[in-house]
N, C-alpha and C. Protein backbone atom coordinates (compact mmCIF):
# COMPACT_ATOMS: atom_id res chain seq x y z
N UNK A 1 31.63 21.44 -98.20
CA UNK A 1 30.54 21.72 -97.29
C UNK A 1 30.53 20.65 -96.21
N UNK A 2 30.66 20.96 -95.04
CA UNK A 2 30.42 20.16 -93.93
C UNK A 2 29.52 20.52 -92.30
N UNK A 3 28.83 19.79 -92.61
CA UNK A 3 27.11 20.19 -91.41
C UNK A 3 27.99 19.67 -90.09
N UNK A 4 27.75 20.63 -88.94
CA UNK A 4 27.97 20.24 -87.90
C UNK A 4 27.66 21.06 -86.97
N UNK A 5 27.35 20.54 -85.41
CA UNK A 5 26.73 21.50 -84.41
C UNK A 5 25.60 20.73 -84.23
N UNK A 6 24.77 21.09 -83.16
CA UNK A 6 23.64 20.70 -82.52
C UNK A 6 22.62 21.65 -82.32
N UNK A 7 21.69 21.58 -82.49
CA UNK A 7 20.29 22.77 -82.07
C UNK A 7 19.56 22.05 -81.84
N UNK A 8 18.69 22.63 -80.77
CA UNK A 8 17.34 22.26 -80.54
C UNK A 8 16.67 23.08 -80.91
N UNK A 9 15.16 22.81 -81.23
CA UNK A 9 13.98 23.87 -81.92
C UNK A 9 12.83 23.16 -81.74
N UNK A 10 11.72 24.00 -81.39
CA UNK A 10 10.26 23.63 -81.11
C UNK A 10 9.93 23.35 -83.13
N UNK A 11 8.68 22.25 -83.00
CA UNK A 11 8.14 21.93 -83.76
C UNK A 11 6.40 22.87 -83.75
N UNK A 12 6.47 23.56 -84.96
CA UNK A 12 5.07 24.37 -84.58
C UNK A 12 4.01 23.39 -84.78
N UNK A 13 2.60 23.61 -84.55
CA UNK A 13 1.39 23.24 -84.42
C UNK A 13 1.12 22.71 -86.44
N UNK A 14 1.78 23.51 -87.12
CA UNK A 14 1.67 23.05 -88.33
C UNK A 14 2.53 22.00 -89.13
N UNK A 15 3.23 22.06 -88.05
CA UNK A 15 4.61 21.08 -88.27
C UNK A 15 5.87 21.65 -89.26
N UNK A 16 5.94 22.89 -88.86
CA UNK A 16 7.01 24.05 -89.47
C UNK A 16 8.22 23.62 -88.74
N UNK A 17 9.11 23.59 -89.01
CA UNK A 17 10.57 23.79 -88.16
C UNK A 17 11.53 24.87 -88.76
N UNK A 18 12.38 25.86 -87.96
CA UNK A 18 13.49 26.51 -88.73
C UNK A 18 14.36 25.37 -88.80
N UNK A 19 15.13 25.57 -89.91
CA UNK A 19 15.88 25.45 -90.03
C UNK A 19 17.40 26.21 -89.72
N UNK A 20 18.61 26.10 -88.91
CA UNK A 20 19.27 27.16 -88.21
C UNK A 20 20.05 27.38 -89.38
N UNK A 21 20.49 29.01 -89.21
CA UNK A 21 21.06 29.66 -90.61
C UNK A 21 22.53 28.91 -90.72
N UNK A 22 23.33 28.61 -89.81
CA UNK A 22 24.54 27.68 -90.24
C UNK A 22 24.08 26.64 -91.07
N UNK A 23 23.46 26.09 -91.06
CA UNK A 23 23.05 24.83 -92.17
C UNK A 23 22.01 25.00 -93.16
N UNK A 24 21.26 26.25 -92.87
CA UNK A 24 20.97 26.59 -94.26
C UNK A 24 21.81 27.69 -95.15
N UNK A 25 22.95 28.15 -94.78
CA UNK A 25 24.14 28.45 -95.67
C UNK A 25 24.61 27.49 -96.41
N UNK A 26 24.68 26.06 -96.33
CA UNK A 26 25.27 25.59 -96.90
C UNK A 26 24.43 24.86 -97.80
N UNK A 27 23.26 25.12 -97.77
CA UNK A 27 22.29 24.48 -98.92
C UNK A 27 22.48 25.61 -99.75
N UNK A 28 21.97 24.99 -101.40
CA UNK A 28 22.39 25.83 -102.67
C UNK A 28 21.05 25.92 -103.05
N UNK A 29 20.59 27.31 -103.01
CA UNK A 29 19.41 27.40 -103.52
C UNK A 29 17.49 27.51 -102.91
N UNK A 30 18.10 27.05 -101.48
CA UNK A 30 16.91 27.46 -100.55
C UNK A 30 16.00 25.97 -100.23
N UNK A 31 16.38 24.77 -101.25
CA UNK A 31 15.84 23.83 -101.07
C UNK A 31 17.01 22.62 -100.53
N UNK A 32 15.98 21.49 -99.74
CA UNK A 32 17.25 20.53 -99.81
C UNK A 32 16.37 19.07 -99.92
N UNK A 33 16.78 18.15 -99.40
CA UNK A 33 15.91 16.62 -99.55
C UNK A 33 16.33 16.19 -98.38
N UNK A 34 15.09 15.45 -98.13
CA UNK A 34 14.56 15.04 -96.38
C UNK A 34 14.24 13.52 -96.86
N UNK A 35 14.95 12.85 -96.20
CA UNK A 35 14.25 11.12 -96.50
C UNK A 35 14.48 10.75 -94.79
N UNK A 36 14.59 9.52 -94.42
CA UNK A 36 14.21 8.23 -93.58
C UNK A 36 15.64 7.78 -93.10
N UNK A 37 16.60 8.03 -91.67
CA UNK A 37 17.74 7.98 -91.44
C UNK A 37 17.65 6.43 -91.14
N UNK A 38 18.92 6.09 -90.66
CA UNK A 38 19.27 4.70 -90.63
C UNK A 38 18.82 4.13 -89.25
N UNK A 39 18.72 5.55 -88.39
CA UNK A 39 18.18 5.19 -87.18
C UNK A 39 16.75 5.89 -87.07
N UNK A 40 16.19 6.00 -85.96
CA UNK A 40 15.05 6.94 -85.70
C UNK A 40 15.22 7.96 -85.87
N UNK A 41 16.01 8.62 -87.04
CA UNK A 41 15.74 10.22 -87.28
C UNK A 41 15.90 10.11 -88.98
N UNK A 42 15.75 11.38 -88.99
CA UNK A 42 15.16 11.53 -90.52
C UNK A 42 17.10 12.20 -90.73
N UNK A 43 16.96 11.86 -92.34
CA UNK A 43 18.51 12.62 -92.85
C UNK A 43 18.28 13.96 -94.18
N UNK A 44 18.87 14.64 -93.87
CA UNK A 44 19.15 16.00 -95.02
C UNK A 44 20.09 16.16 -96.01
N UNK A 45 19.85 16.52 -97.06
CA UNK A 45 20.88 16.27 -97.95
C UNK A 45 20.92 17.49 -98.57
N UNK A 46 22.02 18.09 -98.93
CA UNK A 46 21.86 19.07 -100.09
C UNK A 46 21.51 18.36 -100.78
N UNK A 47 20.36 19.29 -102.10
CA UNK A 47 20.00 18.79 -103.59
C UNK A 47 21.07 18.71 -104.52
N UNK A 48 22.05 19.05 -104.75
CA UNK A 48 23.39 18.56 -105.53
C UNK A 48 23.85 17.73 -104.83
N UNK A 49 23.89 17.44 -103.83
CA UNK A 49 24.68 16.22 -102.98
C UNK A 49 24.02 14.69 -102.97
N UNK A 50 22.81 15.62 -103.01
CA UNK A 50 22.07 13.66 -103.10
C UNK A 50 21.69 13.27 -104.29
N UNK A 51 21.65 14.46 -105.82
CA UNK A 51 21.43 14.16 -106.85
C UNK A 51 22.94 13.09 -107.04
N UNK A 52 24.11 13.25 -106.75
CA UNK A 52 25.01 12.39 -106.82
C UNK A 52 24.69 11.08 -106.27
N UNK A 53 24.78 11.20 -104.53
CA UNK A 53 24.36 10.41 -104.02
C UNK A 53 23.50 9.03 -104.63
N UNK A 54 22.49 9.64 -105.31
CA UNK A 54 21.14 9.10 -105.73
C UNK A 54 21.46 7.88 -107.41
N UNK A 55 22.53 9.03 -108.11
CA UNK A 55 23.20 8.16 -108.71
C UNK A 55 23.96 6.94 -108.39
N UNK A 56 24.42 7.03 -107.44
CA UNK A 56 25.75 5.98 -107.19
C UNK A 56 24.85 4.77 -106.55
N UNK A 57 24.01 4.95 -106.18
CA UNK A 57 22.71 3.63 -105.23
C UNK A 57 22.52 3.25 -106.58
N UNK A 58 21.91 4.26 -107.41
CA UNK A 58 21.41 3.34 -108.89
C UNK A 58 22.57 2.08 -109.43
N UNK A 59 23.48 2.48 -109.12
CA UNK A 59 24.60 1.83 -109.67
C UNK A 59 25.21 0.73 -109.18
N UNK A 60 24.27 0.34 -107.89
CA UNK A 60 24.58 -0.96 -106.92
C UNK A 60 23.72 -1.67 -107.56
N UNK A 61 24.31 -2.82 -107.65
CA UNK A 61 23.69 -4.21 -107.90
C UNK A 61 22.47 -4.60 -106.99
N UNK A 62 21.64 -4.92 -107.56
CA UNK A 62 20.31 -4.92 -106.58
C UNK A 62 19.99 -6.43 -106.53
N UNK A 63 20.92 -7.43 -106.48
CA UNK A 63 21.21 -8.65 -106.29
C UNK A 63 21.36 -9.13 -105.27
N UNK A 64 22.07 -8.50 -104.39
CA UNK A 64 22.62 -8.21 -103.00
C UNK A 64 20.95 -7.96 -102.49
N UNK A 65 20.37 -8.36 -101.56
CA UNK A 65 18.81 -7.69 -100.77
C UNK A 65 19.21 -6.36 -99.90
N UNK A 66 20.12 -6.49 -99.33
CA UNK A 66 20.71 -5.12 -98.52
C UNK A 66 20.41 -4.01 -99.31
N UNK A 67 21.21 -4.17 -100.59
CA UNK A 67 20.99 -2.95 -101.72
C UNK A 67 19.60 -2.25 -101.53
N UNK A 68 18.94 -3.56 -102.19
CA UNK A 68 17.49 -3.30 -102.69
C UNK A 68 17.03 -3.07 -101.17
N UNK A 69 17.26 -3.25 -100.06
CA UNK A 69 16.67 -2.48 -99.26
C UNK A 69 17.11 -1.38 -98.55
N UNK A 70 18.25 -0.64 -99.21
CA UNK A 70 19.03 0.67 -98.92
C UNK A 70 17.81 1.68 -99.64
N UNK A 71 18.03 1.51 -100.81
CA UNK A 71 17.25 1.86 -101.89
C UNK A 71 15.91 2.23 -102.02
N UNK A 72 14.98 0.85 -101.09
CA UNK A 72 13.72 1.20 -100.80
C UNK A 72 13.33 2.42 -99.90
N UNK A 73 14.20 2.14 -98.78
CA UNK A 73 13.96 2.62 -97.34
C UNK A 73 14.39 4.44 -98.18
N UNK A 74 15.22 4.43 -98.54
CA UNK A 74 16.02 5.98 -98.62
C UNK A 74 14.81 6.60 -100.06
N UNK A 75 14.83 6.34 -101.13
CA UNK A 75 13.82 6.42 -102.09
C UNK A 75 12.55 7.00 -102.06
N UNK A 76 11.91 5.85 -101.64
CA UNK A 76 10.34 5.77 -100.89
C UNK A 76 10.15 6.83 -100.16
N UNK A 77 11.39 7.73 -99.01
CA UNK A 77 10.67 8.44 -98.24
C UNK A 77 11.36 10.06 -98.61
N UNK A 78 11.86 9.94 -99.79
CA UNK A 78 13.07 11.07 -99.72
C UNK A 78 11.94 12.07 -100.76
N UNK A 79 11.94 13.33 -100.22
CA UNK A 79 10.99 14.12 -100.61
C UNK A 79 12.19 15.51 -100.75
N UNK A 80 11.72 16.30 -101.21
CA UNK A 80 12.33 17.79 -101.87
C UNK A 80 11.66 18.91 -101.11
N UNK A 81 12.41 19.51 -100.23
CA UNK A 81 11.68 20.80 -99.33
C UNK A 81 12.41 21.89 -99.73
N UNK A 82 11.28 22.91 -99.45
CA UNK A 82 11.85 24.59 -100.06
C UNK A 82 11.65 25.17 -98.70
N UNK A 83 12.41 26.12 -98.13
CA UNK A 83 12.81 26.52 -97.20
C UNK A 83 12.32 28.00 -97.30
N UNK A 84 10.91 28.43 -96.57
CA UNK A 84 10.64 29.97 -96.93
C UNK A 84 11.46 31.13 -96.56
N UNK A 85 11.17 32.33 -96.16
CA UNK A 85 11.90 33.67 -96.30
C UNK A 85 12.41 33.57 -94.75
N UNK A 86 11.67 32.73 -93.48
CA UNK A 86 12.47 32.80 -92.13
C UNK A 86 12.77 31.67 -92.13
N UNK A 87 13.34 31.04 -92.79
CA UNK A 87 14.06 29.67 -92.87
C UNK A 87 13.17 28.75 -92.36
N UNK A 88 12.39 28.62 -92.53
CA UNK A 88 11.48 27.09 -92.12
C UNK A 88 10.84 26.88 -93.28
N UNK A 89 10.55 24.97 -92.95
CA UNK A 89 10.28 23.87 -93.75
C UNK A 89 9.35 23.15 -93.09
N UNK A 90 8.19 22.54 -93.61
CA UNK A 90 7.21 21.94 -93.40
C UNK A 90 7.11 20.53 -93.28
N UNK A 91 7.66 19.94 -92.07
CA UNK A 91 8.15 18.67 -91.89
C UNK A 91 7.14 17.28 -92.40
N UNK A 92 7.29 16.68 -93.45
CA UNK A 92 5.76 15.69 -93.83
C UNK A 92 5.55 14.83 -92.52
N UNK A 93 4.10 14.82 -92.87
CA UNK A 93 3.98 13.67 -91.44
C UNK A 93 4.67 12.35 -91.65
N UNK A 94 4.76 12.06 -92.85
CA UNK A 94 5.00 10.35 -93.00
C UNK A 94 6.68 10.36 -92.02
N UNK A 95 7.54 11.33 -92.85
CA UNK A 95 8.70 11.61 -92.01
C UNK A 95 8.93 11.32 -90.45
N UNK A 96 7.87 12.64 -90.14
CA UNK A 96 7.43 12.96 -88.91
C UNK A 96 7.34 11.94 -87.85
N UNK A 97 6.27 10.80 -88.62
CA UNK A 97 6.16 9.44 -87.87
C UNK A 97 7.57 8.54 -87.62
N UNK A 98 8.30 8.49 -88.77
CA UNK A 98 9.42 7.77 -88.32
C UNK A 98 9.95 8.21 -87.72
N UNK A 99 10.22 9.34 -87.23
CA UNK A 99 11.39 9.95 -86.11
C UNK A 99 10.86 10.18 -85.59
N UNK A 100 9.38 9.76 -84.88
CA UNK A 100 8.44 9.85 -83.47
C UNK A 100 8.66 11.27 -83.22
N UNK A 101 8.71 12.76 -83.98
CA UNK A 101 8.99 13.64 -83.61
C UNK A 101 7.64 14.34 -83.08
N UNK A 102 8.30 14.71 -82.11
CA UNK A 102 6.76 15.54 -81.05
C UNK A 102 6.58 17.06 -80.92
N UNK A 103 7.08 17.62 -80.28
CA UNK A 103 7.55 19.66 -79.81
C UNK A 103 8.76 19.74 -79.79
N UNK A 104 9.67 19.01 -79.72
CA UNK A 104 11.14 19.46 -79.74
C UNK A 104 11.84 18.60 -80.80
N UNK A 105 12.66 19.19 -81.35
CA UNK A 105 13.97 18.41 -82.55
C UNK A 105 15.59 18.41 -82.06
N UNK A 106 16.23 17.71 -82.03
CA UNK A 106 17.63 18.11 -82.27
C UNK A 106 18.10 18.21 -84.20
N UNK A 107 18.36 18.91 -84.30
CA UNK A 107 19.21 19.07 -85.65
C UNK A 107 20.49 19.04 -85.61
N UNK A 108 21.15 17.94 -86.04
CA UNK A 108 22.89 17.76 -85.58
C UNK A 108 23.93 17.65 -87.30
N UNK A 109 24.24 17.89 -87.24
CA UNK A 109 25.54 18.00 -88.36
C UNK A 109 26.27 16.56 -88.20
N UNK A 110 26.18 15.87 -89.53
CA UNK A 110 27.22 14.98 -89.49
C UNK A 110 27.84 14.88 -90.77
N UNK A 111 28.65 15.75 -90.78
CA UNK A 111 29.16 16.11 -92.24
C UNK A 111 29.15 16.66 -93.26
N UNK A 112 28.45 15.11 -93.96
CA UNK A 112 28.21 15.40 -95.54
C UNK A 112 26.21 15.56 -95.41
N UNK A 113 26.09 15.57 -93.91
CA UNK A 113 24.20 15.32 -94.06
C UNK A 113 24.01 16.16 -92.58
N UNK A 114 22.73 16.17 -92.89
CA UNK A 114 22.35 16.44 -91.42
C UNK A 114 21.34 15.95 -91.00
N UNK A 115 21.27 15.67 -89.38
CA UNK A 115 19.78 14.74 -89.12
C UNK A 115 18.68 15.28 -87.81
N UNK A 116 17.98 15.06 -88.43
CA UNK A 116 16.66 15.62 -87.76
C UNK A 116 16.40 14.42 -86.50
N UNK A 117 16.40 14.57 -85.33
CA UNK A 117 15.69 13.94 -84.31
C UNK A 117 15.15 14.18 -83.20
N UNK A 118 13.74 13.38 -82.76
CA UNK A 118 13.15 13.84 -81.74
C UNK A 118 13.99 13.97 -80.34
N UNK A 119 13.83 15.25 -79.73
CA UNK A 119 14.62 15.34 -78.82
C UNK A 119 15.03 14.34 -77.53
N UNK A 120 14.32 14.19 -77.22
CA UNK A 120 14.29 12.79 -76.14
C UNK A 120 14.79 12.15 -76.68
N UNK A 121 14.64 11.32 -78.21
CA UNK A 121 15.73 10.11 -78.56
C UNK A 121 16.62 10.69 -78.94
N UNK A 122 17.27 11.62 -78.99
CA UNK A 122 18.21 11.59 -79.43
C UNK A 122 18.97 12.11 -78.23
N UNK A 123 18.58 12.50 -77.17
CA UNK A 123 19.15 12.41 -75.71
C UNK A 123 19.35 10.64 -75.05
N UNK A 124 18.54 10.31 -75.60
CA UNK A 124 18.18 8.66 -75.03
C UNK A 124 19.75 8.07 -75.61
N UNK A 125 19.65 8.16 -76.91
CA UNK A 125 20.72 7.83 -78.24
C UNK A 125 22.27 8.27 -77.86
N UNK A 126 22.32 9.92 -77.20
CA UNK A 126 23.41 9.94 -77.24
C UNK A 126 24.37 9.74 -75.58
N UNK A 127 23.42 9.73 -74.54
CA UNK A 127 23.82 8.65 -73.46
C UNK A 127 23.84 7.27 -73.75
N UNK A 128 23.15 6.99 -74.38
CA UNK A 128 23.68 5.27 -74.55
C UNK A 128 25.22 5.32 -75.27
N UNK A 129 25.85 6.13 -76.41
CA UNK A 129 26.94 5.70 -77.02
C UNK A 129 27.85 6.31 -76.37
N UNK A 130 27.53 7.51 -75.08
CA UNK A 130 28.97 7.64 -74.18
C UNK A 130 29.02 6.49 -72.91
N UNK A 131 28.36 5.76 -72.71
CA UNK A 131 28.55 4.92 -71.82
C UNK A 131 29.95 3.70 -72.19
């Protein structure tokens, strides 16, 4: 399974978003997990992908502070969403706040994940790294 492509999509008044049917094909089961990206956007995981995932962090030495703060940051905000009958998901606010998301999203594919960001930064984000 590999997420890729770009969409934009309005954020509703309830804080619904579709999700676009290329990337919800590749979720198993209609649900996936939403946590806290490395930058200002939030990351997606399939639920078999991050149940692995989720293992292998357990398995870092939490000696290292980096660890223990991989761990916090991803943990703490990583929540389990079910995806209704027109493909949308109910974005939490706590999420919401970290990726300053407003009326518009980009949803971009990077692989093994996919990431949710407010449109403007992530226009801001991706002129800064072609310069």
């Amino acid at each position: 399974m590999v997420f890729f492509g770009e969409y934009e999509l309005s954020v509703t008044n309830g804080g619904r978003v579709v999700l676009p049917k290329k990337l919800r094909e590749l979720l198993q089961g209609g649900e996936f997990v939403l946590t806290r990206g490395f930058d200002q956007c939030l990351a997606g995981y399939n639920k078999a992908d991050w149940e692995v995932r989720a293992q292998a962090l357990l398995q870092v030495s939490l000696l290292e502070k980096e660890n223990l703060e991989k761990r916090r940051l991803l943990f703490s905000s990583a929540v389990y969403l079910e995806i209704d009958e027109q493909g949308r998901f109910v974005l939490p606010k706590n999420l919401a706040l970290h990726g300053v998301i407003k009326e518009k999203v980009i949803i971009i594919g990077v692989g093994d994940h996919f990431e949710i960001w407010d449109s403007e930064t992530w226009k801001q984000y991706a002129e800064k790294i072609h310069e």
